[in-house]
C-alpha atoms as a PDB file:
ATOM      1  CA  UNK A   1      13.347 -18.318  17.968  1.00  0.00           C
ATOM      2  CA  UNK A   2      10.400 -17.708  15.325  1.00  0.00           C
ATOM      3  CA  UNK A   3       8.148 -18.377  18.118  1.00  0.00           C
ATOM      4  CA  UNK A   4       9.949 -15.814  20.596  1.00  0.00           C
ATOM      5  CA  UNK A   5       9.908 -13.007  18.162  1.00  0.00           C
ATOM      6  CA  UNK A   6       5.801 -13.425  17.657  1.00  0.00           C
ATOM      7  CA  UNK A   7       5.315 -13.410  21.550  1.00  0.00           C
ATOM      8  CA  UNK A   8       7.813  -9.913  21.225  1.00  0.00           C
ATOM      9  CA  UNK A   9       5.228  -8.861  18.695  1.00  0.00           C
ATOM     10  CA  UNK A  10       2.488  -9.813  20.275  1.00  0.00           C
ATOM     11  CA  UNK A  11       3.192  -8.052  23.798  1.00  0.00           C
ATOM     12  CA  UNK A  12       4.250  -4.696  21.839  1.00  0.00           C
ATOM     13  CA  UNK A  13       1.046  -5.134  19.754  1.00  0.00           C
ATOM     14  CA  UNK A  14      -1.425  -5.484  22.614  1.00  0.00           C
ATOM     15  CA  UNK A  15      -0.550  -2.655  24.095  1.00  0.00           C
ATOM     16  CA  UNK A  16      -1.681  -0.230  21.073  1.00  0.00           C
ATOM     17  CA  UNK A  17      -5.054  -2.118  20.947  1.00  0.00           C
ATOM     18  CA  UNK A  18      -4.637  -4.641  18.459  1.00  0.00           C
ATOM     19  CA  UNK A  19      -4.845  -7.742  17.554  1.00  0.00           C
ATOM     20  CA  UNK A  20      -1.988 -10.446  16.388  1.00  0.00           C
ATOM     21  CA  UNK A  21      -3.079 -13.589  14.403  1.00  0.00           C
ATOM     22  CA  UNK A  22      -0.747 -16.494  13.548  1.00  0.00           C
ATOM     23  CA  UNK A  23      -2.642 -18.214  10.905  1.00  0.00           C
ATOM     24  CA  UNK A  24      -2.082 -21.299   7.997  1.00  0.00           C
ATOM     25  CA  UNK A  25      -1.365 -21.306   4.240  1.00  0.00           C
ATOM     26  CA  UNK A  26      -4.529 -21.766   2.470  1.00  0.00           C
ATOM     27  CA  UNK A  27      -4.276 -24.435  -0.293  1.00  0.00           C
ATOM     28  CA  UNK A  28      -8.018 -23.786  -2.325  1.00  0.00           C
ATOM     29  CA  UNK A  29      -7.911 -21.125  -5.819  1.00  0.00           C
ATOM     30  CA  UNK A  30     -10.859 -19.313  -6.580  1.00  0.00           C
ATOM     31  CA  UNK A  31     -12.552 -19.227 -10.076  1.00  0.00           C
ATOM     32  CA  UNK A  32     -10.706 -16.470 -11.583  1.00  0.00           C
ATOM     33  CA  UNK A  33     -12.437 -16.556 -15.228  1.00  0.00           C
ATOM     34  CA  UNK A  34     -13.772 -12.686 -14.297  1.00  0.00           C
ATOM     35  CA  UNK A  35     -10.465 -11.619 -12.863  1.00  0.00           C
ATOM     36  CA  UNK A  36      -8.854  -8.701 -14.430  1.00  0.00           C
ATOM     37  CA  UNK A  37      -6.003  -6.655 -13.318  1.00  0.00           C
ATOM     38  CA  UNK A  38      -3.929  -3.856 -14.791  1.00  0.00           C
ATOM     39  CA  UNK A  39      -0.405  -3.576 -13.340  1.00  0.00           C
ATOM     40  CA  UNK A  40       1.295  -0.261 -11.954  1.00  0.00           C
ATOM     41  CA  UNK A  41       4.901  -0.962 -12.729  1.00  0.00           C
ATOM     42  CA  UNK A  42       7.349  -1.376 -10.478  1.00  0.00           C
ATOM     43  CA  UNK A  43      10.805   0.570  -9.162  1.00  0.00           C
ATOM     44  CA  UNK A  44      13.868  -1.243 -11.283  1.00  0.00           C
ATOM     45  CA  UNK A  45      15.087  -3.618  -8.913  1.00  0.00           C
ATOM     46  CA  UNK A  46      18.524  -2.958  -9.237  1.00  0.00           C
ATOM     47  CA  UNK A  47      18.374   0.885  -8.621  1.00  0.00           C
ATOM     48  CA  UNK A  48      16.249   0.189  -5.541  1.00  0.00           C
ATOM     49  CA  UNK A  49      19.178  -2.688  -4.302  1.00  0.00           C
ATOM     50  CA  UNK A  50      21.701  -0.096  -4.821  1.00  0.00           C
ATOM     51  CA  UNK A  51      20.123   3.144  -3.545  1.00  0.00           C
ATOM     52  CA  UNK A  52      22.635   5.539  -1.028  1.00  0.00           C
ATOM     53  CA  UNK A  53      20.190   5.773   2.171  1.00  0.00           C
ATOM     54  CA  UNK A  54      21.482   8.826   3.725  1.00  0.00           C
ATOM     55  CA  UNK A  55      19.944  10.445   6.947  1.00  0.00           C
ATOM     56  CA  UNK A  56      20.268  14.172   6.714  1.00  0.00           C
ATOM     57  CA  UNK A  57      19.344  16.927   9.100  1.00  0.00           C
ATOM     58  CA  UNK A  58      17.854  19.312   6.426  1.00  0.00           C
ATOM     59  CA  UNK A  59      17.980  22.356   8.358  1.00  0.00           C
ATOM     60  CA  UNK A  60      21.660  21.994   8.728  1.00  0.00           C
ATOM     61  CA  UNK A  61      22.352  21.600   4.798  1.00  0.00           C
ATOM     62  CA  UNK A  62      23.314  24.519   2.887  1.00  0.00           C
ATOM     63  CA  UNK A  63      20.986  25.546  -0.029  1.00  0.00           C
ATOM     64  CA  UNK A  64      23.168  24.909  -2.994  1.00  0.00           C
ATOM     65  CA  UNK A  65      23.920  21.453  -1.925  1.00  0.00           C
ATOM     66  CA  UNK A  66      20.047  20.549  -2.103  1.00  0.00           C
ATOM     67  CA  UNK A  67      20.356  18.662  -5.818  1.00  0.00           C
ATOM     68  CA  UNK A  68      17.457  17.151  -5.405  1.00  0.00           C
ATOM     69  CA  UNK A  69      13.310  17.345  -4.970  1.00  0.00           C
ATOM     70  CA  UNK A  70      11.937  16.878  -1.741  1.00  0.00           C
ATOM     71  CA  UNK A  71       8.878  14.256  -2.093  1.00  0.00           C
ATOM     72  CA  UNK A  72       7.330  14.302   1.486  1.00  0.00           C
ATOM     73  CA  UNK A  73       3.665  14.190   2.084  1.00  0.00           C
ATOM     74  CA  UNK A  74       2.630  18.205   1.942  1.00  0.00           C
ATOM     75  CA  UNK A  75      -0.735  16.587   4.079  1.00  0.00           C
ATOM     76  CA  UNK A  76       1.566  15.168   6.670  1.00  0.00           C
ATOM     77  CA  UNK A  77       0.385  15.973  10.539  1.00  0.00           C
ATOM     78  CA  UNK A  78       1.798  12.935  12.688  1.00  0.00           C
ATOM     79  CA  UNK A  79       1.184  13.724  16.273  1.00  0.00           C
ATOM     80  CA  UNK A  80       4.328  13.581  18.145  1.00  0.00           C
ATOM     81  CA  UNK A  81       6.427  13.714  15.074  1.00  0.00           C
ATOM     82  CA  UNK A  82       5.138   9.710  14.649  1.00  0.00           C
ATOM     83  CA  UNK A  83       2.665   8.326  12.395  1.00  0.00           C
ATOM     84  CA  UNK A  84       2.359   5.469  15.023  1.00  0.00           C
ATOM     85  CA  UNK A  85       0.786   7.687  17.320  1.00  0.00           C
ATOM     86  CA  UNK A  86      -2.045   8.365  15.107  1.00  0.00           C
ATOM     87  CA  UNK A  87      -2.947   4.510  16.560  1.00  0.00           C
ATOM     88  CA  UNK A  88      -3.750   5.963  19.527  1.00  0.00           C
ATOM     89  CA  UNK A  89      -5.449   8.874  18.857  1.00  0.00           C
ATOM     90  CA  UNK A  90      -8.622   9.722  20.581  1.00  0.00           C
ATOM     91  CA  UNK A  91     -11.853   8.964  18.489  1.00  0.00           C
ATOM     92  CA  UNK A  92     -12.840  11.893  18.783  1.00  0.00           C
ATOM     93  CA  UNK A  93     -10.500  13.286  16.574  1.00  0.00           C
ATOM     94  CA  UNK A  94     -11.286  10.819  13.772  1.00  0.00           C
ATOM     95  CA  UNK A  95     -14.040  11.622  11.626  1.00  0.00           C
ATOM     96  CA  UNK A  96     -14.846   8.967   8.672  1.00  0.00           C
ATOM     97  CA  UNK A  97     -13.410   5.486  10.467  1.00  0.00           C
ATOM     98  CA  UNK A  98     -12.336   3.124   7.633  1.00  0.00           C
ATOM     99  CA  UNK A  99     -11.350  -0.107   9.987  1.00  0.00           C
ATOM    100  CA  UNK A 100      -8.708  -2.024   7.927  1.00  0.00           C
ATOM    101  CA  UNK A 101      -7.114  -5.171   8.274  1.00  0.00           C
ATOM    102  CA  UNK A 102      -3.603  -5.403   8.014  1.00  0.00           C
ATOM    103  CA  UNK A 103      -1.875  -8.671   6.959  1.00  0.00           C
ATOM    104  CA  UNK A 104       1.797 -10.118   6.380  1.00  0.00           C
ATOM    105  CA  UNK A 105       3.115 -12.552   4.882  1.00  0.00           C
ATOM    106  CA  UNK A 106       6.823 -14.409   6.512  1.00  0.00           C
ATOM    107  CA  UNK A 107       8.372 -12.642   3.785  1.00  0.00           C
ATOM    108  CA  UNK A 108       7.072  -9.324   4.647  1.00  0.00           C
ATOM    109  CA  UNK A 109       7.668  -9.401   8.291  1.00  0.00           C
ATOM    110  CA  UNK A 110      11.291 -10.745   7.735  1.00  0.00           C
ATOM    111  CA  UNK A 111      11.926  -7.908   4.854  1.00  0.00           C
ATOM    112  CA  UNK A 112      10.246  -4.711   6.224  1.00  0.00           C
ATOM    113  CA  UNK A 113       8.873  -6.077   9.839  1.00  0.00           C
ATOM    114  CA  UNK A 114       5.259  -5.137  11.499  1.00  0.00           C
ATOM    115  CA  UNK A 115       6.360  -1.767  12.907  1.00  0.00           C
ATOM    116  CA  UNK A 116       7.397  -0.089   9.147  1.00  0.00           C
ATOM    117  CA  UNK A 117       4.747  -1.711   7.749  1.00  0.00           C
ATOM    118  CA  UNK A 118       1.832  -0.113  10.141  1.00  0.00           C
ATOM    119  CA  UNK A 119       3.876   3.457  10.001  1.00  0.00           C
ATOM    120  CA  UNK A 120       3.298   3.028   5.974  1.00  0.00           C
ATOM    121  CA  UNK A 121      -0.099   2.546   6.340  1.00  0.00           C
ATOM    122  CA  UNK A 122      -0.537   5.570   8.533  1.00  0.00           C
ATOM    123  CA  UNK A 123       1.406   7.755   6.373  1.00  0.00           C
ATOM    124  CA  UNK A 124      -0.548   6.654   3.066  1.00  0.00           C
ATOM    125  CA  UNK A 125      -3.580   7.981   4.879  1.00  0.00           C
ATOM    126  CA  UNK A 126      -3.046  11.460   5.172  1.00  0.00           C
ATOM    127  CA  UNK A 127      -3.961  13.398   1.987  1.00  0.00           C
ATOM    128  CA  UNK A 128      -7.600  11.079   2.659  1.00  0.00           C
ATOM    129  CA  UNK A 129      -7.492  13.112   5.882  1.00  0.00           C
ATOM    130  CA  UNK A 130      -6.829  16.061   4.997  1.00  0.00           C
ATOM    131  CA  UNK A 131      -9.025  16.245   1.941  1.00  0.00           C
ATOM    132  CA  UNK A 132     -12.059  13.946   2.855  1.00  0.00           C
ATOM    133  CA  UNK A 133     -12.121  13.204   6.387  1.00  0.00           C
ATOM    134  CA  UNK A 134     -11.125   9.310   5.536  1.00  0.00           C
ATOM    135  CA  UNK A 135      -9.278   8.116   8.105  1.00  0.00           C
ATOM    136  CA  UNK A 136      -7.329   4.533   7.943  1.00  0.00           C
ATOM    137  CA  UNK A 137      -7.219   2.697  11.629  1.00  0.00           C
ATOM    138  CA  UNK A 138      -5.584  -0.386  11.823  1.00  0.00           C
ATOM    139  CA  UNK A 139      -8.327  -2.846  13.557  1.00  0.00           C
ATOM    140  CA  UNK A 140      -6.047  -6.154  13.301  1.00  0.00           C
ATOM    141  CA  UNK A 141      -2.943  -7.574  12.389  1.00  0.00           C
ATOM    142  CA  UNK A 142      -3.105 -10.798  10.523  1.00  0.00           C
ATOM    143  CA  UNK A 143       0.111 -12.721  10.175  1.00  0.00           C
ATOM    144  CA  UNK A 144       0.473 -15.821   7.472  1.00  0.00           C
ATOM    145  CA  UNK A 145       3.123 -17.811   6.004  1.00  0.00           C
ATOM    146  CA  UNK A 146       2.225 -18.190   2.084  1.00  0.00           C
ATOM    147  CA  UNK A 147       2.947 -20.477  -0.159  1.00  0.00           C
ATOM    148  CA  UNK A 148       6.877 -20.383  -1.175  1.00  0.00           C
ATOM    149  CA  UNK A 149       6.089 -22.561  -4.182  1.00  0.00           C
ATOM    150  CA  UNK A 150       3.681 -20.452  -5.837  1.00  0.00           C
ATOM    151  CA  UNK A 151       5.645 -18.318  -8.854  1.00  0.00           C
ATOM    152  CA  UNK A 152       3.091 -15.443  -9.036  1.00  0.00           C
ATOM    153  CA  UNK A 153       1.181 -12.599  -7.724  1.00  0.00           C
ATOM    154  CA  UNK A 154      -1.395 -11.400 -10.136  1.00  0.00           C
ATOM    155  CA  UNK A 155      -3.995 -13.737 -11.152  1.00  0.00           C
ATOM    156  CA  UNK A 156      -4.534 -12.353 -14.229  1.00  0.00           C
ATOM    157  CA  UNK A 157      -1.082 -12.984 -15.856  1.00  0.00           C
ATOM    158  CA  UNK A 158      -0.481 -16.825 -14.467  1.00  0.00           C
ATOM    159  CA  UNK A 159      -0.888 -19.461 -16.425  1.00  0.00           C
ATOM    160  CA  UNK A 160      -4.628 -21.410 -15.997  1.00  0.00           C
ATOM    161  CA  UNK A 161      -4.837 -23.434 -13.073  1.00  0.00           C
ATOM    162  CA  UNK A 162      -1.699 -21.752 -11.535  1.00  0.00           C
ATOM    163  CA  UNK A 163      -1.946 -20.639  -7.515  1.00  0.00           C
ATOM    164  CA  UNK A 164      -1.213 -17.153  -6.878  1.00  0.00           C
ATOM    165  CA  UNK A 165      -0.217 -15.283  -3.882  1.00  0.00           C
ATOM    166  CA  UNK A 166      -3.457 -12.748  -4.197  1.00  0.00           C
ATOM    167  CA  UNK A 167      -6.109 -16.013  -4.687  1.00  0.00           C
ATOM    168  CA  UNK A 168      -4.302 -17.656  -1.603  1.00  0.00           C
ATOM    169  CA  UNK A 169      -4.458 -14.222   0.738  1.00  0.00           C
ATOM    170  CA  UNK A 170      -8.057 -13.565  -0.142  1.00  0.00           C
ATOM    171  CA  UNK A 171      -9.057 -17.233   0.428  1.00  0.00           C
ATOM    172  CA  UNK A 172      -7.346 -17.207   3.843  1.00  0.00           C
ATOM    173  CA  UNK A 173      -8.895 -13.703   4.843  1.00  0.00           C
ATOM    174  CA  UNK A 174     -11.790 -12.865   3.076  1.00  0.00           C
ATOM    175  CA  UNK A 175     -13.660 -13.777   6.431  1.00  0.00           C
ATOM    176  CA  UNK A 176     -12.427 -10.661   7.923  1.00  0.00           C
ATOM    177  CA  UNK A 177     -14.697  -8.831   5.853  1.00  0.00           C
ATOM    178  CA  UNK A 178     -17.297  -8.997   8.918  1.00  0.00           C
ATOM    179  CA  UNK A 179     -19.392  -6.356   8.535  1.00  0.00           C
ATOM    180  CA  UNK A 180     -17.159  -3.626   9.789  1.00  0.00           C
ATOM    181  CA  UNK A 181     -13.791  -4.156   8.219  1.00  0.00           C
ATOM    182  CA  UNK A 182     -14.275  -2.244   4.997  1.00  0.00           C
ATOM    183  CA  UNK A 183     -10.395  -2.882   3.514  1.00  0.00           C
ATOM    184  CA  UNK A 184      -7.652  -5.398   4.067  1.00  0.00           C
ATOM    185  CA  UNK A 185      -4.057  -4.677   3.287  1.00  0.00           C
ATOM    186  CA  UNK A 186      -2.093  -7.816   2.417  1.00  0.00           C
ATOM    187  CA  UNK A 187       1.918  -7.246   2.332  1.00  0.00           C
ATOM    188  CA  UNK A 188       3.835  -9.839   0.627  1.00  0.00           C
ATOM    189  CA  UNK A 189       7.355  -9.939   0.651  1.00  0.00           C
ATOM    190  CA  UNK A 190       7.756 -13.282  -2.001  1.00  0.00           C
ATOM    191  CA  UNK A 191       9.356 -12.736  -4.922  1.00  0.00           C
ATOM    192  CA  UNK A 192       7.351 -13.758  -8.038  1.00  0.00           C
ATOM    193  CA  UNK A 193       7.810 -14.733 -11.833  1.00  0.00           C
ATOM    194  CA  UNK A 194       5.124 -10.981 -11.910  1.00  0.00           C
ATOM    195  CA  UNK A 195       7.984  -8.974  -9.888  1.00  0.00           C
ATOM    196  CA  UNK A 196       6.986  -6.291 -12.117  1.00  0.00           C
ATOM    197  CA  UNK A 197       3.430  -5.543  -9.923  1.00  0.00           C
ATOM    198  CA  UNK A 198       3.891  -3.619  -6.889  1.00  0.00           C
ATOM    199  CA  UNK A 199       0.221  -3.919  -6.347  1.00  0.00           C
ATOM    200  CA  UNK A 200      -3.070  -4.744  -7.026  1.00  0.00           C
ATOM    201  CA  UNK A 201      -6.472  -4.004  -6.084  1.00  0.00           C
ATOM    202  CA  UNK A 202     -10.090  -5.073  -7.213  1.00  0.00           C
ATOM    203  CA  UNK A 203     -12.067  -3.124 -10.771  1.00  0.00           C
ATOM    204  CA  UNK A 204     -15.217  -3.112  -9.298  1.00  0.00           C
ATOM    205  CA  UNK A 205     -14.645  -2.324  -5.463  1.00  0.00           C
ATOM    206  CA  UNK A 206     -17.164  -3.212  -3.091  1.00  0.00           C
ATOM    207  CA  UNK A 207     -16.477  -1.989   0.339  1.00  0.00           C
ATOM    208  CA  UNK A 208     -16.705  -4.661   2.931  1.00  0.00           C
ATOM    209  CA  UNK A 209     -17.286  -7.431   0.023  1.00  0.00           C
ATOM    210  CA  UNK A 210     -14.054  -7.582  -1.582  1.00  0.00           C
ATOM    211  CA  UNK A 211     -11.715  -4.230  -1.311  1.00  0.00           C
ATOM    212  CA  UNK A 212      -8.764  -6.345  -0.377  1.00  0.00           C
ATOM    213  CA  UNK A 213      -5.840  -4.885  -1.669  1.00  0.00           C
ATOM    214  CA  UNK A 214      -1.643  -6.516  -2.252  1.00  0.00           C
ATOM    215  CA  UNK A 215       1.193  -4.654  -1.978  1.00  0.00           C
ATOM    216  CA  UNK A 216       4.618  -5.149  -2.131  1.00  0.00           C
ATOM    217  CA  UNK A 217       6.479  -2.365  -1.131  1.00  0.00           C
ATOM    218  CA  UNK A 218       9.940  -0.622  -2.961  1.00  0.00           C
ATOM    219  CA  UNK A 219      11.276   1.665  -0.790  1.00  0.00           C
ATOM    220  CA  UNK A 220      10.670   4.530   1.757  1.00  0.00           C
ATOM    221  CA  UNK A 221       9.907   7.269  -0.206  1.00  0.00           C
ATOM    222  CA  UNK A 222       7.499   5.617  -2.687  1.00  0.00           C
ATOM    223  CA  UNK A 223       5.426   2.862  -0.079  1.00  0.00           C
ATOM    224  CA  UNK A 224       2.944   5.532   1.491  1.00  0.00           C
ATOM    225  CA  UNK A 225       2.186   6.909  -2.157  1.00  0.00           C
ATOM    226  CA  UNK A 226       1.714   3.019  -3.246  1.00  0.00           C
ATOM    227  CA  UNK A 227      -0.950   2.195  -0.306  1.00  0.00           C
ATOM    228  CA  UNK A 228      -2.627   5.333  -0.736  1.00  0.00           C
ATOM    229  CA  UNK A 229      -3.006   4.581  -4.583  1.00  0.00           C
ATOM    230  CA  UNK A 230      -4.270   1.182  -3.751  1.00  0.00           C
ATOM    231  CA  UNK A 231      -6.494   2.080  -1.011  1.00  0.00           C
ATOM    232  CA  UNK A 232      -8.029   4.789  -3.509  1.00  0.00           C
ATOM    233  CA  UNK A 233      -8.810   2.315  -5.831  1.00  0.00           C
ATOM    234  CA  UNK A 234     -11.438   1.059  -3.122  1.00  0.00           C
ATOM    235  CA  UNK A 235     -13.219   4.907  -2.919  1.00  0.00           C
ATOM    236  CA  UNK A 236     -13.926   4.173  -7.046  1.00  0.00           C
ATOM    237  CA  UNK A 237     -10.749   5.503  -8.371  1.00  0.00           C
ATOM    238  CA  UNK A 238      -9.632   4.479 -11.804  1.00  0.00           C
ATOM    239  CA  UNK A 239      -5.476   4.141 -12.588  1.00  0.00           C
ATOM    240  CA  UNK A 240      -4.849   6.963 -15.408  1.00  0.00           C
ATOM    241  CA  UNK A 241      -2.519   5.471 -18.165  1.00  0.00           C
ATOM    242  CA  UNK A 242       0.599   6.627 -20.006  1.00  0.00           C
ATOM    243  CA  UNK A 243      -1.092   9.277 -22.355  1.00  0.00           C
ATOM    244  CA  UNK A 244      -3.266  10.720 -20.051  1.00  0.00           C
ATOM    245  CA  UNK A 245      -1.261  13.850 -19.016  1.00  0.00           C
ATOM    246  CA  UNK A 246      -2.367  14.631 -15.506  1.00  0.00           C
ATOM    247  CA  UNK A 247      -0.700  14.684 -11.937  1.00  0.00           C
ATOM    248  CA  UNK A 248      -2.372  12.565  -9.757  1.00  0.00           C
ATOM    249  CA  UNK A 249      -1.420   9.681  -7.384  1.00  0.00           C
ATOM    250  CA  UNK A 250      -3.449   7.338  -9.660  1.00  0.00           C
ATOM    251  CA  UNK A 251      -1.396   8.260 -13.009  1.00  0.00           C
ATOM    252  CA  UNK A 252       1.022   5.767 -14.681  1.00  0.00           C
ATOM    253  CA  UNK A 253       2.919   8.859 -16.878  1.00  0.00           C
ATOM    254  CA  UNK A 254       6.348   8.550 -15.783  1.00  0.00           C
ATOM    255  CA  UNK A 255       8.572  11.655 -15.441  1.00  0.00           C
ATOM    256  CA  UNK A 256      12.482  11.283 -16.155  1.00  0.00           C
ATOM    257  CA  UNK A 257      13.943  11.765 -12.947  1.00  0.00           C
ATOM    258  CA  UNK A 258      18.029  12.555 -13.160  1.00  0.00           C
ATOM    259  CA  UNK A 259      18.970  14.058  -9.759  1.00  0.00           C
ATOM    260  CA  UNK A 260      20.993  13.644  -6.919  1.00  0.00           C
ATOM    261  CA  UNK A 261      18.410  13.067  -4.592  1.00  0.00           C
ATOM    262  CA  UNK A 262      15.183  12.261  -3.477  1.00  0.00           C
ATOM    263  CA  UNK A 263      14.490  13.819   0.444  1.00  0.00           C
ATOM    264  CA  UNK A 264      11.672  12.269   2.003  1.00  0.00           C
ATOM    265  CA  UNK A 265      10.943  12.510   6.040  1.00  0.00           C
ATOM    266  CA  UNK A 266      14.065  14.002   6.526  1.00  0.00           C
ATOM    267  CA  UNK A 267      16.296  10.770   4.553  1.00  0.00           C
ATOM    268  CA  UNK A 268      17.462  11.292   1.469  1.00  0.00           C
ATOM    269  CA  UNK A 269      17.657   8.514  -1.344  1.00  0.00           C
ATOM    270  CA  UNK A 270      19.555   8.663  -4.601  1.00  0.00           C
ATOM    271  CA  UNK A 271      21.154   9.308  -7.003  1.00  0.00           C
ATOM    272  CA  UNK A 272      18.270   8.428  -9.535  1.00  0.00           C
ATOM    273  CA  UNK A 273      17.913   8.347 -13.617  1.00  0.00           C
ATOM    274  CA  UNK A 274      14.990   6.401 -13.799  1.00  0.00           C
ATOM    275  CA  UNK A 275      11.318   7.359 -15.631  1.00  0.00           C
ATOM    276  CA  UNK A 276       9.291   7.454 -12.345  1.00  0.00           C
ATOM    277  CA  UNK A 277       5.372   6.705 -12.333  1.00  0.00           C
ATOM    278  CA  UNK A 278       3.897  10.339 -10.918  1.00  0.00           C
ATOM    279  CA  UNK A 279       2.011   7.879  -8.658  1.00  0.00           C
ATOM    280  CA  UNK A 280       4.650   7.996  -6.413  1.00  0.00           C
ATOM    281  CA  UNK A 281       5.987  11.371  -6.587  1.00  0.00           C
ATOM    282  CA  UNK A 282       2.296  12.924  -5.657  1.00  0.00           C
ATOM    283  CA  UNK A 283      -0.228  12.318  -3.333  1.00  0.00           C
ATOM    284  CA  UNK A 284      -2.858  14.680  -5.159  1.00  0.00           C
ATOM    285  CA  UNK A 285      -6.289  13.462  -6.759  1.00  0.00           C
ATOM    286  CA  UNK A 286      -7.108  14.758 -10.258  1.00  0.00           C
ATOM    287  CA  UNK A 287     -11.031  16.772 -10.101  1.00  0.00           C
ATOM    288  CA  UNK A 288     -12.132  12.788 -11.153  1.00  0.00           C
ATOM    289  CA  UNK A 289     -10.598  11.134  -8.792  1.00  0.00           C
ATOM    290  CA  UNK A 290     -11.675  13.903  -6.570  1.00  0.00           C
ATOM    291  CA  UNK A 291     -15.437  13.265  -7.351  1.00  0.00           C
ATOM    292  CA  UNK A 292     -15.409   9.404  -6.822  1.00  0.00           C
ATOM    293  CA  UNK A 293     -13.993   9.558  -3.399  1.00  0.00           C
ATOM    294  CA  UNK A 294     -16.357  12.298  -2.398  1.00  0.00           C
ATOM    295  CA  UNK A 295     -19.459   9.832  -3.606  1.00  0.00           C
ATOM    296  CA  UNK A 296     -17.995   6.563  -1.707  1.00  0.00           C
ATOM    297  CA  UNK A 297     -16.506   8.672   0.864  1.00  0.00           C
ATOM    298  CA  UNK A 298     -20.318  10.276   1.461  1.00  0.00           C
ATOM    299  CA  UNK A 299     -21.607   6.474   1.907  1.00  0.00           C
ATOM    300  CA  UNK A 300     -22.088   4.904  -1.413  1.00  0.00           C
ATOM    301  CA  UNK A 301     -20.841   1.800  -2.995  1.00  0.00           C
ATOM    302  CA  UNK A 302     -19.587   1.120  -5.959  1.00  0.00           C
ATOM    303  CA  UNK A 303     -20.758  -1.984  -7.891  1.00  0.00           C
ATOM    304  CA  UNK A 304     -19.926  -5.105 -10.076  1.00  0.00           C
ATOM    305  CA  UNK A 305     -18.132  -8.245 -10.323  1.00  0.00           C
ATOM    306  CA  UNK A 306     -16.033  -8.836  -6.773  1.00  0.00           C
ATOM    307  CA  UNK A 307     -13.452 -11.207  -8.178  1.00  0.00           C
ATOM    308  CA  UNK A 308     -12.210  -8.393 -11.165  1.00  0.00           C
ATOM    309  CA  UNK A 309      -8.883  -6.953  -9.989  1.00  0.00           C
ATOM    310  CA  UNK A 310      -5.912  -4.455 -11.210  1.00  0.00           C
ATOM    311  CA  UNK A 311      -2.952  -4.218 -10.536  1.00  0.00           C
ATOM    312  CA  UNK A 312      -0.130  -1.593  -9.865  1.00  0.00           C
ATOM    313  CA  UNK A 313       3.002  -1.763 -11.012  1.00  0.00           C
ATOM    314  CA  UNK A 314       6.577  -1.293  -9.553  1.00  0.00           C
END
């Protein structure tokens, strides 16, 4: 059956242009005595498992029942209505290319499937777009089965010696980095001992060397904002903590959110009263964020150890 639904996969996937790879657990660790991650905290996982999904037609609500705040992407410009189609998009319509490689995990592809999982990635792309010309295409699709005995994510927070689901992806892809892919995107849908990451990504990016980023993703409304806040952290971006009062899709500040709703695309989620990271309520750069992606968006590199990572959490 497992075998029928990758041929299903495979067919759909050849026909936008891409490529489908079935590939092995890897079972070496690297030395991760350099590795350092911070962790961008996750969603509560109870409030996500008992979230109201509710598909509205907005234009058919009347104002005073709108108890809510709408988060969709203010850069959004899908053609067709779809971010899908942006796959298929003429070239010449693309300015910077930023090939990625896109990779899931069984857990992923049972949890959220391939086709969500590309339409997040070309929704997290579109304030890059709109703002620097930086423009996320899918090059291949890699899909793994990980290790179901390994207990964590982030290598910085297991035990020495311990496997982790980040050290096992980059092992088992870091030969995609071929010259052109400049970022992978690993999905992982295992549950870990670390289920409070949602993410991680390296310190001390190096395009094409080691910007290989891990997400898990919490739910509609906050998975673009989560891969675009990775991703940035491969233009140079740095994650803004707590104290720092700013609004930007790298800041960890939470806001107390006690509404109704959250409307997002059209769906709305809720009700929520939660503290809620303002990484995933904006999809705005702060002027210093602004400035690094300008510099690595223009061409340049940033430096340093490739085996220091951080983490964001859920």
């Amino acid at each position: 059956m497992k075998a029928k639904r990758y041929l299903i996969l495979a067919i759909l996937l050849s026909i936008l242009g891409l490529t489908l790879n079935i590939s092995g657990t890897s079972q070496t660790t690297p030395e991760r005595s350099n590795l350092r991650f911070r962790a961008f905290p996750a969603l509560l996982i109870d409030e996500i498992a008992n979230l109201t999904v509710v598909e509205v037609n907005l234009t058919e609500v009347e104002p005073e029942f709108l108890l809510g705040i709408d988060t969709t992407n203010p850069y959004k410009d899908w053609v067709g209505g779809d971010p899908l189609n942006e796959l298929t998009v003429s070239e010449a319509y693309t300015w910077k290319r930023i090939d990625v490689v896109l990779a899931l995990d069984e857990e992923a592809i049972d949890r959220w499937g391939i086709d969500y999982t590309v339409r997040v990635v070309e929704r997290a792309d579109e304030a890059l777009v709109h703002n620097y010309n930086l423009d996320l295409k899918i090059s291949q699709i890699i899909t793994y089965e990980s290790d179901d005995s390994i207990q964590w994510m982030n290598p910085n927070v297991a035990p020495p010696g311990e496997p982790t689901l980040y050290d096992e992806a980059f092992n088992l892809l870091r030969s995609y980095f071929d010259g052109e892919t400049k970022i992978i995107i690993v999905i992982t849908g295992q549950e870990t001992l670390d289920f409070y990451i949602a993410g991680l990504a390296p310190v001390n990016p190096m395009l094409r060397i080691n910007t290989m980023v891990m997400a898990r993703f919490q739910v509609y409304w906050t998975d673009d904002n989560l891969i675009q806040h990775e991703v940035s952290h491969c233009f140079g971006c740095d994650d803004h903590p707590e104290e720092v009062d700013v609004w930007c899709v790298m800041a960890y500040k939470t806001e107390l959110i006690y509404i109704d709703w959250i409307v997002e695309d059209g769906i709305w989620f809720g009700p929520y009263n939660s503290n809620i990271p303002r990484a995933y309520l904006t999809y705005n750069y702060c002027s210093k964020c602004d400035q690094k992606i300008k510099y690595v968006g223009a061409g340049h590199f940033t430096g340093g150890n490739p085996m220091r990572l951080w983490p964001i959490p859920i």
